[in-house]
Structures are given as structure tokens and as C-alpha cells.
PDB file of N, CA and C in Angstrom:
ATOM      1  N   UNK A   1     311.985  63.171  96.840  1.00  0.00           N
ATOM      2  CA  UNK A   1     313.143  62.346  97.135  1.00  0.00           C
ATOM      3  C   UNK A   1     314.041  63.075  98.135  1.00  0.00           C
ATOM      4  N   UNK A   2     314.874  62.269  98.788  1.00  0.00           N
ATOM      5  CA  UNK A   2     315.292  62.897 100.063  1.00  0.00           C
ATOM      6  C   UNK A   2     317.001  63.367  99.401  1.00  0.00           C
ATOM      7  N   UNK A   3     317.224  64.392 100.085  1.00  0.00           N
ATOM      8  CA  UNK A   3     318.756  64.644  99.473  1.00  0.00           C
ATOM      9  C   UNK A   3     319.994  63.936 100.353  1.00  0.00           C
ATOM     10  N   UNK A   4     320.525  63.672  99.627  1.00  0.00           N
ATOM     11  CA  UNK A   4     321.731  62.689 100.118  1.00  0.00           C
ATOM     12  C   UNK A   4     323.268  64.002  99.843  1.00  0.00           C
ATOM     13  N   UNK A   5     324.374  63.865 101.198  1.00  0.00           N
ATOM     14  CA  UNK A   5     324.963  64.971 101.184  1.00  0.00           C
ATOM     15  C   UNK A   5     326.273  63.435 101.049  1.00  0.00           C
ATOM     16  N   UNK A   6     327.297  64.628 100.666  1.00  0.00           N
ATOM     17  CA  UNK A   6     328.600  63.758 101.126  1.00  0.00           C
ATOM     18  C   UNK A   6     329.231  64.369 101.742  1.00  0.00           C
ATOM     19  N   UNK A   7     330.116  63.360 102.043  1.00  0.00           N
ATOM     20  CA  UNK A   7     331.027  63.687 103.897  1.00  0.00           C
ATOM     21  C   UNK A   7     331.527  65.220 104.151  1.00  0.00           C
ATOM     22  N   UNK A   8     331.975  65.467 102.643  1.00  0.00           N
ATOM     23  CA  UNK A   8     332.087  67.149 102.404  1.00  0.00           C
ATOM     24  C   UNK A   8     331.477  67.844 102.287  1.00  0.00           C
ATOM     25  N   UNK A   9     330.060  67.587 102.212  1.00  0.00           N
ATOM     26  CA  UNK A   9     329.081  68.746 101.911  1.00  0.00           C
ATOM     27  C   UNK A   9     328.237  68.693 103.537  1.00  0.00           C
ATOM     28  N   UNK A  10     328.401  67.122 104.413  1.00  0.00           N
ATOM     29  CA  UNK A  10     327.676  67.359 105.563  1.00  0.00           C
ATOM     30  C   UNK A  10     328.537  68.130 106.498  1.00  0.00           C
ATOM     31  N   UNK A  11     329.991  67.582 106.166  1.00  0.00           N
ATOM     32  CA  UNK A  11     331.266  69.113 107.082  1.00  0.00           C
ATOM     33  C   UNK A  11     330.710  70.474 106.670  1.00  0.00           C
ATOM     34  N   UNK A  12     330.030  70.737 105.115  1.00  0.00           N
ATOM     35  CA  UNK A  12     330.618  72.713 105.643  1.00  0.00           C
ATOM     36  C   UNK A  12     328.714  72.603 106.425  1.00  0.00           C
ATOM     37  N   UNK A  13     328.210  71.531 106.313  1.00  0.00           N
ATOM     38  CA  UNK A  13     326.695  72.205 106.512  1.00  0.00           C
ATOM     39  C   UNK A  13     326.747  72.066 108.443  1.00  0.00           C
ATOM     40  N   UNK A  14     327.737  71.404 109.045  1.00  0.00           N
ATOM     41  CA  UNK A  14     327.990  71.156 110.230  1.00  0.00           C
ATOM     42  C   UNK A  14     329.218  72.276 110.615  1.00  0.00           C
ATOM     43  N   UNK A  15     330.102  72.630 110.057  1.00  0.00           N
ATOM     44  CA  UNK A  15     330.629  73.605 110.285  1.00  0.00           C
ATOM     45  C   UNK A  15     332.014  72.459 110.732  1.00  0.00           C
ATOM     46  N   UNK A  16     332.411  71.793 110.358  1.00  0.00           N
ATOM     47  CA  UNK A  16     333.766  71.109 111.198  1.00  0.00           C
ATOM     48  C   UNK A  16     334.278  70.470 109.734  1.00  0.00           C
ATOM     49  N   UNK A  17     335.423  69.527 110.078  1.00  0.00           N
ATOM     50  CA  UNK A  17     335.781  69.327 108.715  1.00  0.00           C
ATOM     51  C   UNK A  17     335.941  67.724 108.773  1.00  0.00           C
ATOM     52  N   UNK A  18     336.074  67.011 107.624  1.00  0.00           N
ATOM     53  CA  UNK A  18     335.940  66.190 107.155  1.00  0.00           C
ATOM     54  C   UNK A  18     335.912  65.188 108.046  1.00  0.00           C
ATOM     55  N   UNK A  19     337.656  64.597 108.549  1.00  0.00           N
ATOM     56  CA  UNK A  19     337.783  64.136 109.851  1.00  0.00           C
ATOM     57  C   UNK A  19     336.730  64.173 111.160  1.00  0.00           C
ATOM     58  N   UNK A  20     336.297  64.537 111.941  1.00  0.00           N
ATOM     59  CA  UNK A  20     335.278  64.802 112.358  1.00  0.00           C
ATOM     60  C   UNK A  20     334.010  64.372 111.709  1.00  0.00           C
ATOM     61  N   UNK A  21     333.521  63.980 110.814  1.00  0.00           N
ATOM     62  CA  UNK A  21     332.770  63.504 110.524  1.00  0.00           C
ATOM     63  C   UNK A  21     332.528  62.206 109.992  1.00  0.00           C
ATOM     64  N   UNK A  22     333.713  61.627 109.861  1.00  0.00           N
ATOM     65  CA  UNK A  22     334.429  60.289 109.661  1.00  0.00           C
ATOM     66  C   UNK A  22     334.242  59.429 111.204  1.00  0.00           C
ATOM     67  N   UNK A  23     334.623  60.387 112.333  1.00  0.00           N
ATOM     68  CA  UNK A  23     335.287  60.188 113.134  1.00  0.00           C
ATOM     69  C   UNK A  23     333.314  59.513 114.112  1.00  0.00           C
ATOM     70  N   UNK A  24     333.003  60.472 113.481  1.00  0.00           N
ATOM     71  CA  UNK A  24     331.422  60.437 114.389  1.00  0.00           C
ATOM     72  C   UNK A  24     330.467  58.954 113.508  1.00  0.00           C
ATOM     73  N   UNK A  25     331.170  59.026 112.284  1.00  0.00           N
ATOM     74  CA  UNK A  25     330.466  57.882 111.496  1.00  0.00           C
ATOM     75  C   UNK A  25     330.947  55.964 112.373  1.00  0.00           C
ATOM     76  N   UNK A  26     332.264  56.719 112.459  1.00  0.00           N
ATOM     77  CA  UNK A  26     332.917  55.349 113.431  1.00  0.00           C
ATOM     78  C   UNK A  26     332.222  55.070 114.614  1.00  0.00           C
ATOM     79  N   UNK A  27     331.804  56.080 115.218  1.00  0.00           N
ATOM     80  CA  UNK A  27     331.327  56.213 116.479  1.00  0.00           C
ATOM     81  C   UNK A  27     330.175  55.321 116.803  1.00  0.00           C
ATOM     82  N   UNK A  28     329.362  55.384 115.113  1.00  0.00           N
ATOM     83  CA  UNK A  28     328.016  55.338 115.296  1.00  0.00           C
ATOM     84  C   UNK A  28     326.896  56.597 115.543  1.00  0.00           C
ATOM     85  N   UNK A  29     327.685  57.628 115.705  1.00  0.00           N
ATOM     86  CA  UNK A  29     326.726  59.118 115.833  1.00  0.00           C
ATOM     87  C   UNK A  29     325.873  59.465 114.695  1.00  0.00           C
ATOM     88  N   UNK A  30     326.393  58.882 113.740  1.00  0.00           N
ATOM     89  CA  UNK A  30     326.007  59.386 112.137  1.00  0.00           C
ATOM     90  C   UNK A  30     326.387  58.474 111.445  1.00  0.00           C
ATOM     91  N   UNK A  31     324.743  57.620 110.983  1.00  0.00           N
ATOM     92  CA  UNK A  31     324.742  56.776 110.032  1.00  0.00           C
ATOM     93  C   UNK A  31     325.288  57.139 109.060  1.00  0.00           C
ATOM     94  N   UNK A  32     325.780  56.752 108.374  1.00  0.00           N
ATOM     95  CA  UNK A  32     325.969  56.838 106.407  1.00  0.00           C
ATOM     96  C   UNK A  32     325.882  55.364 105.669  1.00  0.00           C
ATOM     97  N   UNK A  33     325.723  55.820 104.438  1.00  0.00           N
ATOM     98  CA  UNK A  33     325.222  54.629 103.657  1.00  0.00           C
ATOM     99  C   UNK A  33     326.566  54.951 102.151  1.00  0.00           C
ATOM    100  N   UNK A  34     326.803  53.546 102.060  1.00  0.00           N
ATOM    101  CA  UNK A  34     328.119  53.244 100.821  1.00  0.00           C
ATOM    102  C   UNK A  34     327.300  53.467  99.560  1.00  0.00           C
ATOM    103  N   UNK A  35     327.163  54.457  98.457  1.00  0.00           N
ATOM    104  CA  UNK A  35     326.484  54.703  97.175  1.00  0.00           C
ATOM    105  C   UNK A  35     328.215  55.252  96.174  1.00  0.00           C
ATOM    106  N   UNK A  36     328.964  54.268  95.944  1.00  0.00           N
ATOM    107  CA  UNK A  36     329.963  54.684  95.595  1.00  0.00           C
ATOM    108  C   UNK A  36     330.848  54.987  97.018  1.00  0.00           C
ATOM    109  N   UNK A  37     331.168  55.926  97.479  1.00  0.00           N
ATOM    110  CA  UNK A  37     331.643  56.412  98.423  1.00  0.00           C
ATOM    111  C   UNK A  37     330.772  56.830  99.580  1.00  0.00           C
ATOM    112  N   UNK A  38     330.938  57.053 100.840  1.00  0.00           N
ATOM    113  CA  UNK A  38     329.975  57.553 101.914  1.00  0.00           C
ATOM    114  C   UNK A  38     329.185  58.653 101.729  1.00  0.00           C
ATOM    115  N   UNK A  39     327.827  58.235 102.040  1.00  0.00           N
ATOM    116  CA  UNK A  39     327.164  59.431 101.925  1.00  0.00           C
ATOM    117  C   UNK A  39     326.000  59.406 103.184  1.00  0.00           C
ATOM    118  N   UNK A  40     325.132  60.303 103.245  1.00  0.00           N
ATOM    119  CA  UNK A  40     324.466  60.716 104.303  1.00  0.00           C
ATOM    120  C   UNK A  40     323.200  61.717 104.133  1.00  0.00           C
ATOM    121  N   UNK A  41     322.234  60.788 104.669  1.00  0.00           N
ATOM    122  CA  UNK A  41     320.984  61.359 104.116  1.00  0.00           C
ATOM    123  C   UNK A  41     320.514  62.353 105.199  1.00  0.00           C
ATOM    124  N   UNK A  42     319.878  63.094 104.543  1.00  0.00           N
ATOM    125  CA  UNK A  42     319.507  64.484 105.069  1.00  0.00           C
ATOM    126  C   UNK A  42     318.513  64.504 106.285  1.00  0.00           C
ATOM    127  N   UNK A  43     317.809  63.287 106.806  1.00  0.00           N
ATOM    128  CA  UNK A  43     316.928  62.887 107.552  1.00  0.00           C
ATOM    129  C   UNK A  43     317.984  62.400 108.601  1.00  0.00           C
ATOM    130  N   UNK A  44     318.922  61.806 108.088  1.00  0.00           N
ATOM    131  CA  UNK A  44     320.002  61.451 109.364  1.00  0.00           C
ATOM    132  C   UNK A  44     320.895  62.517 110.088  1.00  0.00           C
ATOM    133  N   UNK A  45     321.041  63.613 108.997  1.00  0.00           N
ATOM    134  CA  UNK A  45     322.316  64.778 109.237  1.00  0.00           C
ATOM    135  C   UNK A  45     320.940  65.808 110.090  1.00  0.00           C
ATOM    136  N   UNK A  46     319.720  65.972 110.216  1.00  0.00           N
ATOM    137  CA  UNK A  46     318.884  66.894 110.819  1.00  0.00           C
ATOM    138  C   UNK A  46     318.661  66.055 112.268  1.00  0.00           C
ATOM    139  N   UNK A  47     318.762  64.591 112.439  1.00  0.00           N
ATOM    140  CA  UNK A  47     318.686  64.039 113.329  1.00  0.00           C
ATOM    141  C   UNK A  47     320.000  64.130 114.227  1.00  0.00           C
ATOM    142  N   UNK A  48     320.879  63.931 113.584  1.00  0.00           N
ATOM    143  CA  UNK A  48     322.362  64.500 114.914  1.00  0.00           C
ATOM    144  C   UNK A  48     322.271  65.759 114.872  1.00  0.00           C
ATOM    145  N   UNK A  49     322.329  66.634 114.289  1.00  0.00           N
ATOM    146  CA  UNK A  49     321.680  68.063 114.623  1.00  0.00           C
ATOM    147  C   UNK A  49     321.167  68.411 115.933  1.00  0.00           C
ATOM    148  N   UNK A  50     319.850  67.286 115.743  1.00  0.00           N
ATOM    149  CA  UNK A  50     318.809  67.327 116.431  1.00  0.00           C
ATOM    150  C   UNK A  50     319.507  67.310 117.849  1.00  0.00           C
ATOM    151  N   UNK A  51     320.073  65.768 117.712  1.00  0.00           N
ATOM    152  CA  UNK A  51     320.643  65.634 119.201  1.00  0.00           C
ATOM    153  C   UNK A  51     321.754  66.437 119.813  1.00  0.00           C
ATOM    154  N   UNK A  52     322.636  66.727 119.071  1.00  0.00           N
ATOM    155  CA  UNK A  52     323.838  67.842 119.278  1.00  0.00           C
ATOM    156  C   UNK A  52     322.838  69.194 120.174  1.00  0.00           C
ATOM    157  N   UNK A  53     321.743  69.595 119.716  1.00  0.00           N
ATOM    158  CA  UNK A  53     321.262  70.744 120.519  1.00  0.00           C
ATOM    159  C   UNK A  53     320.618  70.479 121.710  1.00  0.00           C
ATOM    160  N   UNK A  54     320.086  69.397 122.257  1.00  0.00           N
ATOM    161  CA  UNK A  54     319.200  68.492 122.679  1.00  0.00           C
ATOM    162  C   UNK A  54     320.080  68.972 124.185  1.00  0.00           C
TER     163      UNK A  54
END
């Protein structure tokens, strides 16, 4: 099963903070999916990764 992070756990694994990652979800940079509150699967957070180094 794939791990699912939340908005706070994909900030410290991105290194920026919360805002910023809100901010990129608005954008469209970074899918997230509503499970209670926003969250973000680990296949999506290695994929902006991906592109951020790209």
C-alpha cells in the first residue's frame, strides 16, 4: 500500500513549510486528495520532486 503524507509531514520531507505547500496545491503543482483533511500520496510528492530537479 502506498503511503499517504500530510501537508505537514510532505513540508519537513520537502524542507519548506506548510504555506508553501498549500500554495503549490492551489497551483496545481501537487495533487492532494480530501481523506478527512488534505493529504498526499507518496507517488505524487516523488513526482514534484521529480520535476523540481528536472
Amino acid at each position: 500500500m502506498e503511503q499517504i503524507y500530510t501537508i505537514k509531514e510532505a513540508a519537513q520531507i520537502l524542507r519548506v513549510n506548510t504555506n508553501y505547500i498549500y500554495r503549490e496545491i492551489g497551483e496545481g503543482k501537487i495533487k492532494a486528495i480530501k481523506i478527512g483533511s488534505l493529504k498526499i500520496l507518496e507517488s505524487e510528492l516523488l513526482r514534484y520532486i521529480d520535476t523540481k530537479s528536472s
